[in-house]
C-alpha atoms as a PDB file:
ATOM      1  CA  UNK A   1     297.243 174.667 344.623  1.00  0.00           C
ATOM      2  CA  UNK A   2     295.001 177.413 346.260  1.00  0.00           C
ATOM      3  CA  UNK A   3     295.863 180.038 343.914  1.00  0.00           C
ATOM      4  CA  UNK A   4     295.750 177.885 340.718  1.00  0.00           C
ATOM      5  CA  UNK A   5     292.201 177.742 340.871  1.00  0.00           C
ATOM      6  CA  UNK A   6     291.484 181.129 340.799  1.00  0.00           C
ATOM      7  CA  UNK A   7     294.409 182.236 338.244  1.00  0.00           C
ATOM      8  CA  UNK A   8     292.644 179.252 336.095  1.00  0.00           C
ATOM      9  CA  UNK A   9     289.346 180.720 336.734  1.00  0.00           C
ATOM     10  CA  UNK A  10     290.512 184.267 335.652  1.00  0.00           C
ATOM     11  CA  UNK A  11     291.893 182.502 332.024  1.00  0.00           C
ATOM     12  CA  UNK A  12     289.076 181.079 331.440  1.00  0.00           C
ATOM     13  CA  UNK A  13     286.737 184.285 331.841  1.00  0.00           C
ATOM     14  CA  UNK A  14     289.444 186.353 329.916  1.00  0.00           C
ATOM     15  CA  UNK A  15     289.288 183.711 327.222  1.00  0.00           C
ATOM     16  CA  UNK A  16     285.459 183.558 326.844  1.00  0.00           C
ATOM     17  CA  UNK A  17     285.514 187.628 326.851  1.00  0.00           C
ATOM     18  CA  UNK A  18     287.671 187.427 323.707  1.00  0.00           C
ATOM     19  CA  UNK A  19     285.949 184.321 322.016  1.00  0.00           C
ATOM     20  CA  UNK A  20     282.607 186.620 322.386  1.00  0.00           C
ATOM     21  CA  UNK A  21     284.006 190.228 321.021  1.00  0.00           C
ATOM     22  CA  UNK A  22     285.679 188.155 318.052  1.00  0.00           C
ATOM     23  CA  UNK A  23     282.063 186.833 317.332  1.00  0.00           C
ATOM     24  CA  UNK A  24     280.960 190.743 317.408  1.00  0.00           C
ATOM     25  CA  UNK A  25     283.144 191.796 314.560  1.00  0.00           C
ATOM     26  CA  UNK A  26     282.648 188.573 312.703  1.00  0.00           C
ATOM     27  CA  UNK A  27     279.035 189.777 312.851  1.00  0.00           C
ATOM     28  CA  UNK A  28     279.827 192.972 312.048  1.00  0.00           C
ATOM     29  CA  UNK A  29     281.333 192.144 308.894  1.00  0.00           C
ATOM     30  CA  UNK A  30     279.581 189.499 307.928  1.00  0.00           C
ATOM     31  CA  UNK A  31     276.261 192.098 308.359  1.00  0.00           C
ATOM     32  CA  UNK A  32     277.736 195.394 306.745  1.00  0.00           C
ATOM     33  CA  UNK A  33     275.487 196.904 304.251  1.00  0.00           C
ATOM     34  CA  UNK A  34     278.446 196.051 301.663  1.00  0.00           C
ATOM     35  CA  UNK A  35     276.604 192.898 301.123  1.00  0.00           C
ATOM     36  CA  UNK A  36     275.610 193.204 297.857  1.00  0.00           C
ATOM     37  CA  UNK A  37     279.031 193.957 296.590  1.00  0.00           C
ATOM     38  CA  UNK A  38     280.974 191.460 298.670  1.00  0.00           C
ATOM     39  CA  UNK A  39     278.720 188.964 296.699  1.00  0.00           C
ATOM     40  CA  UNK A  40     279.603 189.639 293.356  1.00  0.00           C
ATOM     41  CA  UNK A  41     282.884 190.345 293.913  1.00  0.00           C
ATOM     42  CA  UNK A  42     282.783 186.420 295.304  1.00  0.00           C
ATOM     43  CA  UNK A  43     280.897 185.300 292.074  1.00  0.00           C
ATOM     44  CA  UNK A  44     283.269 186.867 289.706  1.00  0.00           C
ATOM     45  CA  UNK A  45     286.246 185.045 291.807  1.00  0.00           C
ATOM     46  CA  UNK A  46     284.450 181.939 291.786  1.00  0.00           C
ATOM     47  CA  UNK A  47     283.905 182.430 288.017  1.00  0.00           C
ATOM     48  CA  UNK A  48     287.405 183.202 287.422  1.00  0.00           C
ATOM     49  CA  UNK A  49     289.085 180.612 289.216  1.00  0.00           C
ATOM     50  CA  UNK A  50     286.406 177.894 287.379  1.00  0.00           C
ATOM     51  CA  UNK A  51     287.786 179.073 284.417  1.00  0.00           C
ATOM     52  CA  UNK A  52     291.535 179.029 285.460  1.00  0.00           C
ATOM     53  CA  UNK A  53     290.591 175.285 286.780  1.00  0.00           C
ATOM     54  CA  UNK A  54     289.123 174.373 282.958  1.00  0.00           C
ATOM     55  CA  UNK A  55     291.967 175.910 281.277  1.00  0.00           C
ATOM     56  CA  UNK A  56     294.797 174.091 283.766  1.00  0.00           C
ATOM     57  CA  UNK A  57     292.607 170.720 282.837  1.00  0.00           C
ATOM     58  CA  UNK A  58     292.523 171.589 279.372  1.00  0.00           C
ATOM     59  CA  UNK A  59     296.289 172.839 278.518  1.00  0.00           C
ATOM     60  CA  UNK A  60     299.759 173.252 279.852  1.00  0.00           C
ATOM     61  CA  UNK A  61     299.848 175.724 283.375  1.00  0.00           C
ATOM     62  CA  UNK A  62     301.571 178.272 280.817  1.00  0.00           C
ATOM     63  CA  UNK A  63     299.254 178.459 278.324  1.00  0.00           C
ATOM     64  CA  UNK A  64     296.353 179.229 281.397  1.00  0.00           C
ATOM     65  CA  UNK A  65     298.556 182.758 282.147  1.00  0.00           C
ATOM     66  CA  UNK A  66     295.763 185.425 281.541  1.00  0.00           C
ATOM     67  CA  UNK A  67     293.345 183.104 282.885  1.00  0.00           C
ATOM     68  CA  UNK A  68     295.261 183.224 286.185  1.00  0.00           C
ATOM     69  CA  UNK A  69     296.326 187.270 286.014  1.00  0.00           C
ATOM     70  CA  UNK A  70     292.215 187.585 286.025  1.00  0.00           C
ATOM     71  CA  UNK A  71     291.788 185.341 288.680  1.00  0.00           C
ATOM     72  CA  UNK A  72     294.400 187.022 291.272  1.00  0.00           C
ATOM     73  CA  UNK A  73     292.916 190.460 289.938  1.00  0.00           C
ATOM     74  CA  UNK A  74     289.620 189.206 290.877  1.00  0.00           C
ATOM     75  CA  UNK A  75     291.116 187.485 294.398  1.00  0.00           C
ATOM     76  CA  UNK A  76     292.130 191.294 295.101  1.00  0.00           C
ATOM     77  CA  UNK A  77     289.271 193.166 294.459  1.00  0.00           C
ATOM     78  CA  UNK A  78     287.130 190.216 296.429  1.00  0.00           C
ATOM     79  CA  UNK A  79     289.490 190.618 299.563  1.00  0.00           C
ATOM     80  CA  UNK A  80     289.311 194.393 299.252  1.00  0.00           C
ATOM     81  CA  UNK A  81     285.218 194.502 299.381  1.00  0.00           C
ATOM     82  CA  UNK A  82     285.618 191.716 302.193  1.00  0.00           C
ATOM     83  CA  UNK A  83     287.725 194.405 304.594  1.00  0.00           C
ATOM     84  CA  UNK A  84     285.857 197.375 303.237  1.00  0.00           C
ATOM     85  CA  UNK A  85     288.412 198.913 301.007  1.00  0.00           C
ATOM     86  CA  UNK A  86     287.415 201.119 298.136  1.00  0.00           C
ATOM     87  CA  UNK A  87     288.599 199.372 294.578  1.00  0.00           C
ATOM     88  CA  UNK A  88     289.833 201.642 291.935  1.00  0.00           C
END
């Protein structure tokens, strides 16, 4: 019992280290100067997939393929200014 305590304590202290550097790079990202491009590559996706959404409502799933194909291409290019990559 004597040397729970402590090995608790320790796991606690090593898991609010990591909870806080995890909030760093969050931050980090979240505050890169890519800003501006993050955000319309997130408007385009969100434009895309409205339209895939319409089309799906609107007609059969197969009829809705280029609809989709823009949407994923949009998905990628949306993660990719997310981690930082350069697109194309």
């Amino acid at each position: 019992m004597k040397i729970l305590l402590p090995v608790a304590a320790m796991l606690l202290f090593a898991s609010i280290l990591c909870a806080c550097s995890g909030i760093e790079r969050l931050d980090d990202i979240v505050l890169s100067p890519d800003t501006a491009a993050q955000e319309q590559a997130r408007r385009q996706y969100e434009q895309s997939a409205a339209d895939y959404r319409e089309c799906l409502a609107a007609s059969p799933a197969n009829a809705c393929d280029g609809q989709r194909r823009i949407m994923e291409a949009d998905e990628r290019r949306l993660s990719a200014a997310v981690l930082g990559l350069k697109t194309e």
